[in-house]
Protein backbone atom coordinates (compact mmCIF):
# COMPACT_ATOMS: atom_id res chain seq x y z
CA UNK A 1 77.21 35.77 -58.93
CA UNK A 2 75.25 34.72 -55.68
CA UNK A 3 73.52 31.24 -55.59
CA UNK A 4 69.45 30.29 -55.27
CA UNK A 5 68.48 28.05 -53.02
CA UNK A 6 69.12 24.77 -54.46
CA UNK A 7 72.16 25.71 -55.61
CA UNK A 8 73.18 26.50 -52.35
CA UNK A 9 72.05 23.08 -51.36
CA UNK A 10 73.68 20.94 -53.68
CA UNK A 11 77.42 23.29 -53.35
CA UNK A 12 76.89 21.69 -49.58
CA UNK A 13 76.83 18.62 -51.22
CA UNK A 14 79.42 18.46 -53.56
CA UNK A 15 82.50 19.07 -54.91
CA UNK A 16 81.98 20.09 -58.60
CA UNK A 17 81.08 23.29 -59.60
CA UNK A 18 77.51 24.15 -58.81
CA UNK A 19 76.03 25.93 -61.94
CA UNK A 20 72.77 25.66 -63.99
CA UNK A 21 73.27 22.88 -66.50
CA UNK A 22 75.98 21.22 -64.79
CA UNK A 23 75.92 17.63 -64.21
CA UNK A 24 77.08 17.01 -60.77
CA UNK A 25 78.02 14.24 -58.22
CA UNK A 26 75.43 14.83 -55.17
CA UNK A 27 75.70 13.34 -51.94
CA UNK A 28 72.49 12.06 -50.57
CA UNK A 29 71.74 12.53 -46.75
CA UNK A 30 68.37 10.41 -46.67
CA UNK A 31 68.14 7.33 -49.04
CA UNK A 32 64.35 6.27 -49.57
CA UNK A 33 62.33 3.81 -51.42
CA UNK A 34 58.53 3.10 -51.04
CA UNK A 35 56.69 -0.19 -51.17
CA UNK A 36 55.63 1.08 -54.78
CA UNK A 37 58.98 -0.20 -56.42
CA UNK A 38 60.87 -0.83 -53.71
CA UNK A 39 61.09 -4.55 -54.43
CA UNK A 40 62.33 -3.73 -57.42
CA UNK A 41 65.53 -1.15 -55.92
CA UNK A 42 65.93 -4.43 -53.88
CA UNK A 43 66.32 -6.50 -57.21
CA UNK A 44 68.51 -3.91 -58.45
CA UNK A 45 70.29 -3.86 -56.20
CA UNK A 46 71.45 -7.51 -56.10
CA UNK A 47 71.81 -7.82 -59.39
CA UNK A 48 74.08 -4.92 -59.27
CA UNK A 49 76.12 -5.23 -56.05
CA UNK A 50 75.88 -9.14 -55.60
CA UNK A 51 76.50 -9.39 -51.69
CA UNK A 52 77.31 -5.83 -50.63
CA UNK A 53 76.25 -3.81 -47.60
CA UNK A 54 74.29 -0.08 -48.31
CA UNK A 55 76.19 2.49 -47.98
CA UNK A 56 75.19 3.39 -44.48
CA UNK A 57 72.00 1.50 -43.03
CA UNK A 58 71.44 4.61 -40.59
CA UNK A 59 70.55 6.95 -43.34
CA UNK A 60 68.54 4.18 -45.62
CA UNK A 61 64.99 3.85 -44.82
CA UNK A 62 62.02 2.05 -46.29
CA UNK A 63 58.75 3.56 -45.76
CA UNK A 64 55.06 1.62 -47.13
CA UNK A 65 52.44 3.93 -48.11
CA UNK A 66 51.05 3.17 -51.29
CA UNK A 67 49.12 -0.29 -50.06
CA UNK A 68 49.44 -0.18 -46.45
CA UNK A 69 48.15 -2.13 -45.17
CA UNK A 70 48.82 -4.48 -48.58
CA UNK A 71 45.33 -5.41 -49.68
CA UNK A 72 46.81 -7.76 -52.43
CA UNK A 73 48.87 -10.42 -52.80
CA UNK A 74 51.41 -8.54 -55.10
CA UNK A 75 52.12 -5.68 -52.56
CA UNK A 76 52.13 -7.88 -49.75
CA UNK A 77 55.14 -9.97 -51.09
CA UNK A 78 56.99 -6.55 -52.59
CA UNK A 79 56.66 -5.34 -48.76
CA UNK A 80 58.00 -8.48 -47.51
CA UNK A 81 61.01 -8.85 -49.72
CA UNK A 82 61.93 -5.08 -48.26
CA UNK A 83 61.70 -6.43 -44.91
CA UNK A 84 63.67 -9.23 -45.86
CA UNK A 85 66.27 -6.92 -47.48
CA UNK A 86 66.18 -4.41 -44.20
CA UNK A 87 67.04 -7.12 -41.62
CA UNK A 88 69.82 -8.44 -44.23
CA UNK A 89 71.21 -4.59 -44.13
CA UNK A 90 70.09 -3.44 -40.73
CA UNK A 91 67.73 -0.72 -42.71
CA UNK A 92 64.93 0.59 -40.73
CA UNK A 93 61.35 0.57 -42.12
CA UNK A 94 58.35 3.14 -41.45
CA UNK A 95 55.99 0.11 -41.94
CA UNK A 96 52.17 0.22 -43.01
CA UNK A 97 51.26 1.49 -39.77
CA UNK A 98 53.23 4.78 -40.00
CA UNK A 99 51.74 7.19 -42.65
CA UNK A 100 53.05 8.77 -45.92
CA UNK A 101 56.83 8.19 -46.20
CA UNK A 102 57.79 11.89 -47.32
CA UNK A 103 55.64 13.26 -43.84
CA UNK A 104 57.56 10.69 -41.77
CA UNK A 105 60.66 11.90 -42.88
CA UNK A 106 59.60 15.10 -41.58
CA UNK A 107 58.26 14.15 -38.30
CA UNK A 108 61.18 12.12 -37.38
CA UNK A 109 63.55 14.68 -38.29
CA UNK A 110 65.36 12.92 -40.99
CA UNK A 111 64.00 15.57 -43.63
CA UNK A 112 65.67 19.01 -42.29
CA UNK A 113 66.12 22.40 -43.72
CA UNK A 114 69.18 22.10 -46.17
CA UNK A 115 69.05 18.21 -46.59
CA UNK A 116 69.50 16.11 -49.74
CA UNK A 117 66.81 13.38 -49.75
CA UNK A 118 65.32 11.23 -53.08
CA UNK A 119 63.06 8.27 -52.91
CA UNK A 120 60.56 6.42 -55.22
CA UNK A 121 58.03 8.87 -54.24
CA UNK A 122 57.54 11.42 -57.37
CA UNK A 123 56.35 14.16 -54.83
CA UNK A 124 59.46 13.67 -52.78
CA UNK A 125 59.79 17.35 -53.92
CA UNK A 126 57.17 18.12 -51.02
CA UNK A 127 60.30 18.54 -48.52
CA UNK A 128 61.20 21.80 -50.16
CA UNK A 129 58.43 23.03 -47.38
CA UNK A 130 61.02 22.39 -44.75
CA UNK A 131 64.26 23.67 -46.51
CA UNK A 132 64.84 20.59 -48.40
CA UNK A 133 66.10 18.92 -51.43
CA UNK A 134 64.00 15.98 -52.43
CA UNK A 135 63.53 14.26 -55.33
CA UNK A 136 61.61 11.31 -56.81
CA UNK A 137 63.48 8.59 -58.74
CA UNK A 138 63.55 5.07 -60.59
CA UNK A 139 64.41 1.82 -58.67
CA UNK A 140 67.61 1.90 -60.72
CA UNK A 141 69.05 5.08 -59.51
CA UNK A 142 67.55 4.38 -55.74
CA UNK A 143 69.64 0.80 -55.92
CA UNK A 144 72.77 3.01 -56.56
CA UNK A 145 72.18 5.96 -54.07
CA UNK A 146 71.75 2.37 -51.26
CA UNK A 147 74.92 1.41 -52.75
CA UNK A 148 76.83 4.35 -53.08
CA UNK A 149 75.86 7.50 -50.94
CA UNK A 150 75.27 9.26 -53.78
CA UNK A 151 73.63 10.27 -57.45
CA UNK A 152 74.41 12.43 -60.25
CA UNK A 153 72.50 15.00 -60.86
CA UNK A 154 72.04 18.07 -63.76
CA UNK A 155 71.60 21.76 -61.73
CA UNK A 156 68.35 22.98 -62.82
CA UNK A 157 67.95 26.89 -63.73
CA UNK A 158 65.53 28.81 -60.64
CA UNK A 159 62.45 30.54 -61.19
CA UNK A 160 61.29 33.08 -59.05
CA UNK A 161 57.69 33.31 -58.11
CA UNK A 162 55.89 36.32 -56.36
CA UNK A 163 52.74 35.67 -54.15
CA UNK A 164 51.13 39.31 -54.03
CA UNK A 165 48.49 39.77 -51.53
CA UNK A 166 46.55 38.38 -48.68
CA UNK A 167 43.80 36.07 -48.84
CA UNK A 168 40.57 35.57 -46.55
CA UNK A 169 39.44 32.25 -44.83
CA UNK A 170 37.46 30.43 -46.40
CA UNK A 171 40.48 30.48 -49.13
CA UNK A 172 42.86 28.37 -47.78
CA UNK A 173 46.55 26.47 -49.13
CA UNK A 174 44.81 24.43 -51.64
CA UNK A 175 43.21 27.27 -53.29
CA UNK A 176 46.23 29.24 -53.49
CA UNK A 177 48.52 26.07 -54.99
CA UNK A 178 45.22 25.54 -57.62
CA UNK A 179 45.44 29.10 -58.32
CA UNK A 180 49.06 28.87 -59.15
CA UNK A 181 49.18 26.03 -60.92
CA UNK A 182 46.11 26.69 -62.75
CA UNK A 183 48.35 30.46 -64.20
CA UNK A 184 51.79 28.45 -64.86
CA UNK A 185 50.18 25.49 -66.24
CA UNK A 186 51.71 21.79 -66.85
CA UNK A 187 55.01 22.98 -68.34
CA UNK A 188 55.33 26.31 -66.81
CA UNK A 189 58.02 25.60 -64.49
CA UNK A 190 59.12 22.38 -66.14
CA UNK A 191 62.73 21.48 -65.05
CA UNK A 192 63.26 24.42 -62.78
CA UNK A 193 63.51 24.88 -59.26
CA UNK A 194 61.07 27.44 -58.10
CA UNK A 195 61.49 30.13 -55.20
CA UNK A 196 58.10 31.36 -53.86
CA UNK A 197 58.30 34.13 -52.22
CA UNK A 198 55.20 36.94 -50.22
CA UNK A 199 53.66 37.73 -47.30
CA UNK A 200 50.97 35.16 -47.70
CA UNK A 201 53.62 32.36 -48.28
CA UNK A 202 55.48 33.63 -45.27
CA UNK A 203 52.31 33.61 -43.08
CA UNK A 204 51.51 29.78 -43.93
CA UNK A 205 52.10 27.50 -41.11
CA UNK A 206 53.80 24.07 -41.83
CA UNK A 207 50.50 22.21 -43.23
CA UNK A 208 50.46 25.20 -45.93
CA UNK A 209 53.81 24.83 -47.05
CA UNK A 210 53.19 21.10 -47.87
CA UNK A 211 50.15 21.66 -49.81
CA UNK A 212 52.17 24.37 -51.65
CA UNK A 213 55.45 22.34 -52.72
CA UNK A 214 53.18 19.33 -53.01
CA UNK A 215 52.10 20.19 -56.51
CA UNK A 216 55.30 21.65 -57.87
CA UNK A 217 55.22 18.03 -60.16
CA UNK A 218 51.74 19.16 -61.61
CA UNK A 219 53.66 22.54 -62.65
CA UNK A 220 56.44 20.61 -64.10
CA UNK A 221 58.85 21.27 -61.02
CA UNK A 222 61.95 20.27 -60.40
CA UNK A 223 60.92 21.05 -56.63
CA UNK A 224 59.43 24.39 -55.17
CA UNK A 225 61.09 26.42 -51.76
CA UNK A 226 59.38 28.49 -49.80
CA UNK A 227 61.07 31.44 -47.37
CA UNK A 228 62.07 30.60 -44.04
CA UNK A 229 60.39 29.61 -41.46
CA UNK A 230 60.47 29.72 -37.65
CA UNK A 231 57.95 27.20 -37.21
CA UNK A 232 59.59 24.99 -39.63
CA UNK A 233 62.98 24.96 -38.11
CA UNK A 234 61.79 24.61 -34.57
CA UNK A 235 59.93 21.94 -35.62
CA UNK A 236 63.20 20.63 -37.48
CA UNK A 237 65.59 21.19 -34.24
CA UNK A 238 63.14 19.14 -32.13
CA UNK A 239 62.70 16.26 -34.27
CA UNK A 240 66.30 15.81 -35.31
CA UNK A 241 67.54 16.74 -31.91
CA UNK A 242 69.73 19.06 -33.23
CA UNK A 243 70.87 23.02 -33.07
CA UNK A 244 72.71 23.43 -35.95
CA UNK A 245 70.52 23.03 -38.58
CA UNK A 246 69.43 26.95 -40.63
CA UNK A 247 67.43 27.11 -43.66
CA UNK A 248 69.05 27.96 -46.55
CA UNK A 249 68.00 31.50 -48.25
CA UNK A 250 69.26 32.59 -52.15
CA UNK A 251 71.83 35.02 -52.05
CA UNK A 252 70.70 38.98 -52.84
CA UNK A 253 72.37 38.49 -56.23
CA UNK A 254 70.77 34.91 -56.78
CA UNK A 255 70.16 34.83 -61.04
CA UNK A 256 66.86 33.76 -62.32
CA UNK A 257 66.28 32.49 -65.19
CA UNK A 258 62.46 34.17 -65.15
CA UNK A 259 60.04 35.64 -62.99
CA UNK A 260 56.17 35.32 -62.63
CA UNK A 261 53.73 36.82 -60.21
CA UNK A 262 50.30 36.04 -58.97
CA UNK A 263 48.16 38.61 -56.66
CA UNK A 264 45.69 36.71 -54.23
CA UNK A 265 44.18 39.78 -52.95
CA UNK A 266 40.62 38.62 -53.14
CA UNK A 267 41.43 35.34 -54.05
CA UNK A 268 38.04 32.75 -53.93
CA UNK A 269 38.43 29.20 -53.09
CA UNK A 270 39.18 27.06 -56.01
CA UNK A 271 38.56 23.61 -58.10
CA UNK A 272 40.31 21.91 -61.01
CA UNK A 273 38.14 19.79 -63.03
CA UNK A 274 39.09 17.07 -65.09
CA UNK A 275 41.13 15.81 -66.71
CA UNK A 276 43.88 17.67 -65.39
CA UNK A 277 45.46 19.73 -62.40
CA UNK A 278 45.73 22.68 -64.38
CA UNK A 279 41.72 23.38 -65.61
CA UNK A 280 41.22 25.36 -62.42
CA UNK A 281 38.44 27.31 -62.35
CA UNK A 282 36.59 29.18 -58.96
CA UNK A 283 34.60 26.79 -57.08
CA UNK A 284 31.49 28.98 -57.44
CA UNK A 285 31.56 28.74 -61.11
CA UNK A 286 30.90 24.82 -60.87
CA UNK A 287 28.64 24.93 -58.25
CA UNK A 288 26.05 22.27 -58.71
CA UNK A 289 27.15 19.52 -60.17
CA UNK A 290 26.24 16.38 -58.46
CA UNK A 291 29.07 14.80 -56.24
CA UNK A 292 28.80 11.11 -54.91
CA UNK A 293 32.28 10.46 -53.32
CA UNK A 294 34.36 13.16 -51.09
CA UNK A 295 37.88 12.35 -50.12
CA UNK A 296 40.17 14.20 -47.68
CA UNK A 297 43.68 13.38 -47.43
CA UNK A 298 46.82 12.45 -49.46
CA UNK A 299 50.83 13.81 -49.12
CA UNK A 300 48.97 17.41 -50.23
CA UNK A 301 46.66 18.06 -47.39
CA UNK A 302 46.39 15.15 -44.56
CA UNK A 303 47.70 17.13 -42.18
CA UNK A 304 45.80 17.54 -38.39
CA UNK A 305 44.77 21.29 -39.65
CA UNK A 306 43.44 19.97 -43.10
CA UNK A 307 41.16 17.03 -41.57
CA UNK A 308 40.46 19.17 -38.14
CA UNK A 309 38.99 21.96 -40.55
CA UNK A 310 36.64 19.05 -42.22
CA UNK A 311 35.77 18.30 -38.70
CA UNK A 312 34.81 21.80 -37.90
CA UNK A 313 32.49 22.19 -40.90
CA UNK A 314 30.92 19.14 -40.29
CA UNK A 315 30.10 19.12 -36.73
CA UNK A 316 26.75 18.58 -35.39
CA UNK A 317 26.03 18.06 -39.47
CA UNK A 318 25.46 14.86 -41.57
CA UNK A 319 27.01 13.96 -44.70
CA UNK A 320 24.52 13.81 -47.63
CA UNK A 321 22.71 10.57 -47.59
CA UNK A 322 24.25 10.19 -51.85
CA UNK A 323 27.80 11.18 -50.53
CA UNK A 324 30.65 8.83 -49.85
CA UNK A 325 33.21 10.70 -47.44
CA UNK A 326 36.53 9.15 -46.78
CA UNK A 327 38.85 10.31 -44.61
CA UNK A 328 42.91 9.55 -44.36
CA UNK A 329 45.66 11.15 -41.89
CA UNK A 330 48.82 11.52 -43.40
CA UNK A 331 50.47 9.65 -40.48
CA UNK A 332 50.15 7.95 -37.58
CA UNK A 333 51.06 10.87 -35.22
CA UNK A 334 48.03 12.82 -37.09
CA UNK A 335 45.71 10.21 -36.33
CA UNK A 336 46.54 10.06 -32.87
CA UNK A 337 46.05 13.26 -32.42
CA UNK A 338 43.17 13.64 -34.17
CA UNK A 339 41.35 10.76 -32.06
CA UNK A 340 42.46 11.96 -28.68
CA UNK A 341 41.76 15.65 -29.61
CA UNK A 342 38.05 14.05 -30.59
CA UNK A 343 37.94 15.05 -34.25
CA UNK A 344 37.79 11.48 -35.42
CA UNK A 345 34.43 10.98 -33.53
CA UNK A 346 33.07 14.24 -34.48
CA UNK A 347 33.51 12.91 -38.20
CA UNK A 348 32.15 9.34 -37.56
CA UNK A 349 29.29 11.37 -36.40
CA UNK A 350 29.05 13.04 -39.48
CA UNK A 351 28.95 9.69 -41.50
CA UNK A 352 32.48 9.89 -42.50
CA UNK A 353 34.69 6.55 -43.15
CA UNK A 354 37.89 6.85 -41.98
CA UNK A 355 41.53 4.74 -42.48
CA UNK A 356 44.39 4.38 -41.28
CA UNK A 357 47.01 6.77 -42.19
CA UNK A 358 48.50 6.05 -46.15
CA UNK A 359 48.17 7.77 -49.64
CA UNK A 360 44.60 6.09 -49.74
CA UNK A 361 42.53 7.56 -52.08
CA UNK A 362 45.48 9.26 -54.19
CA UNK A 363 46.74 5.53 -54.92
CA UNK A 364 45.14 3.52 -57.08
CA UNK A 365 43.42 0.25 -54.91
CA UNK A 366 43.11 2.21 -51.55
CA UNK A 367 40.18 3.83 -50.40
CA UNK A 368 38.65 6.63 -52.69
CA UNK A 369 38.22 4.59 -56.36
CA UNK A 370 35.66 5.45 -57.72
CA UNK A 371 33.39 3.33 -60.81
CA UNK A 372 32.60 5.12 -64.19
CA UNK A 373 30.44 7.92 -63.57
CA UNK A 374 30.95 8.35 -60.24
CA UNK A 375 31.97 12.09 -59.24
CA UNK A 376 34.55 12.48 -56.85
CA UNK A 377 36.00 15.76 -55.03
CA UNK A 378 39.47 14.94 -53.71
CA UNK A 379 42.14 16.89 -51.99
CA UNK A 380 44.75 15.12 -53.41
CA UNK A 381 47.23 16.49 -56.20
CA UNK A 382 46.36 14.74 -59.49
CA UNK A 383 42.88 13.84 -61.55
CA UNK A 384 44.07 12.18 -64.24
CA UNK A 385 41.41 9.90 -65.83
CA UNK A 386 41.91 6.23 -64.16
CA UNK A 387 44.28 7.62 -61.19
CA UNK A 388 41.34 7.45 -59.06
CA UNK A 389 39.07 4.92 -60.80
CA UNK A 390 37.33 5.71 -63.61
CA UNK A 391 34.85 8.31 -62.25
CA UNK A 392 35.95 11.92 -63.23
CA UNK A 393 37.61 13.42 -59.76
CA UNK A 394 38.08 17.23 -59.43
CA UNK A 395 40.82 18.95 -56.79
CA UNK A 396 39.83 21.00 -54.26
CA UNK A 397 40.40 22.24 -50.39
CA UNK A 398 39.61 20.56 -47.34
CA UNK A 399 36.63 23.35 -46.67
CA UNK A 400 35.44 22.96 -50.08
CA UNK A 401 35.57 19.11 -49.71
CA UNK A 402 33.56 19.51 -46.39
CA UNK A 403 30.87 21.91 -48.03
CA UNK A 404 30.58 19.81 -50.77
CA UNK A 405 29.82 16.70 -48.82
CA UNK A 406 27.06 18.53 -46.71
CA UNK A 407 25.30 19.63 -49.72
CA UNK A 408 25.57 16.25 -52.05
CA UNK A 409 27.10 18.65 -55.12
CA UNK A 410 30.19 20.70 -55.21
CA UNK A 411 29.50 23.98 -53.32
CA UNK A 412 32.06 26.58 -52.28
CA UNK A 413 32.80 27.03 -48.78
CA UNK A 414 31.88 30.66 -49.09
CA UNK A 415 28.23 29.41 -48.69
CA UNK A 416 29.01 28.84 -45.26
């Protein structure tokens, strides 16, 4: 029997046999933890492994995205005793200057097609856009991956998802993750790998692919993979600096344990309203209700093409005077290139507020909270009640963010 993707992945990684419901030993390429419990890996760790070394410093990072730059006294000292800790260990760390952690990993080529990667991020699962295994877990299982090299793991069974169709601009990567998520639901793929497969996946550049695997958590993911890419692993062999690297593709006889499809022909931009990822409904059918705060950014769409399509709505154009817009980059390298290209003045023009690169508005105390009955449209991946604030916050695209702004309610891009 031929092997899915993450199958092939983790045999790579391991010397047990690599089979759905297996518990395995996994090595870990890419050991991660985030200023959101990373003081506490760091606890666990010494309380574990009184006075040893990590594993290997050069493949241990640290990366601060959650409160970056710390704007209380809590997350300031939980960054510091990770600095601490990183000098003690000679660990690098992508500081609060540097963007989301699981983006970094991908722009400095330590995330690469066919890598094993966890962290304290639960949407570490996002590197599946590149070829990658990542996964999200607790400080206790982070201290022992630092320690150790490696984690134990149970093979999850693959799903295989079929993306039939093309879409039209203005439907975009959001609308298309919305739209799947909204048809499998919370549970739908819960503990599974998924496989997405179609011409329209295959045609999404690398800012695509992360808003698609970014929400394979809100469909109960184990993590989602998309087919290869050229882009992706061009992008990979420059970062990394290296030529061996290939993305790993299921096997013709690859078992599934189901199947699902979804045709986009026609598709029409999306929304999900509260209180949860999967009430997704077509933007048009909620057009009208009264918005007060717009934010654009997050792991799921921060990228330069995301914020640079904002930009493009919104030139020559002002905000509405009731709106709120708040802009983050999902790294450092985006913002740069954002405010030499001149799309960061084009959106101060607009009346946009924009930060430095970080989660922001998707993490509680950044930018973007909003105060009980305040409506906010956010590109981010979850709108739980209180993840946000306590104003209601509904999902949506970058163009439907930007229309929405313009016009003070939520509005589908179409009108444009």
């Amino acid at each position: 029997m031929g092997k899915t993707v993450i199958e092939k992945i983790f045999s790579a990684h391991s010397q047990d046999e690599v089979a759905p419901g297996k518990v395995i030993w996994l090595e870990i390429d890419v050991r991660t933890a985030r200023d959101f419990a990373g003081a506490n890996v760091v606890r666990r760790f010494r309380e574990a492994f009184p006075g040893a070394k990590v594993a290997d410093p050069q493949k241990t990072f640290f990366t601060f995205d959650c409160n970056a730059p710390a704007n209380t006294i809590a997350y300031a000292q939980n960054q510091q005793i990770c600095r601490l800790f990183a000098r003690e260990q000679g660990i690098r760390v992508y500081d609060v200057n540097s963007g989301i952690g699981s983006h970094v990993l991908i722009e400095e080529g330590l995330a690469v097609p066919g890598a094993t990667v966890v962290g304290t991020d639960s949407h570490m699962n996002i590197l599946g856009a590149v070829g990658a295994f990542g996964q999200g877990m607790g400080d206790v299982d982070i201290a022992f991956v630092f320690r150790t090299g490696r984690t134990w793991f149970e093979v999850p069974p693959t799903m295989r998802v079929v993306i039939k169709g093309r879409y039209e601009f203005p439907t975009t990567a959001k609308d298309l993750t919305l739209a799947l998520v909204g048809k499998l639901g919370a549970r739908g793929a819960l503990g599974r790998a998924v496989e997405i497969v179609g011409e329209q996946v295959e045609a999404l550049d690398l800012a695509g692919r992360i808003t698609l695997c970014s929400m394979a958590t809100e469909m109960g993911a184990i993590i989602s993979f998309l087919p290869p890419s050229e882009e992706v692993l061009a992008l990979a062999r420059e970062a990394s600096g290296r030529d061996d690297l290939s993305y790993p593709t299921p096997d013709p006889d690859a078992d599934y344990v189901d199947s699902a499809e979804l045709d986009v022909l026609g598709l029409r931009p999306k929304i999900a309203a509260p209180p949860q990822p999967d009430n997704v409904h077509d933007v048009a059918d909620l057009e009208g209700e009264p918005v007060q705060s717009v934010f654009v950014g997050s792991c799921t769409n921060g990228r330069y093409e995301d914020i640079r399509l904002v930009a493009e709505i919104l030139k020559g154009k002002k905000v509405a005077r009731e709106v709120m817009l708040k802009v983050a980059p999902a790294t450092r390298r985006v913002w740069g290139r954002l405010l030499k290209e001149g799309w960061l003045e084009v959106l101060y023009d607009a009346g946009a507020i924009i930060t430095h690169p970080s989660c922001a508005g998707c993490a509680q105390g950044q930018i973007g909270m909003t105060g009980e009955g305040e409506v906010q449209l956010s590109t981010g991946n979850r709108n739980f009640p209180g993840k946000q604030g306590k104003g209601p916050t509904y999902l949506c695209s970058p163009a439907t963010a930007a229309a929405s702004a313009l016009f003070g309610k939520i509005t589908s891009p179409e009108r444009l």
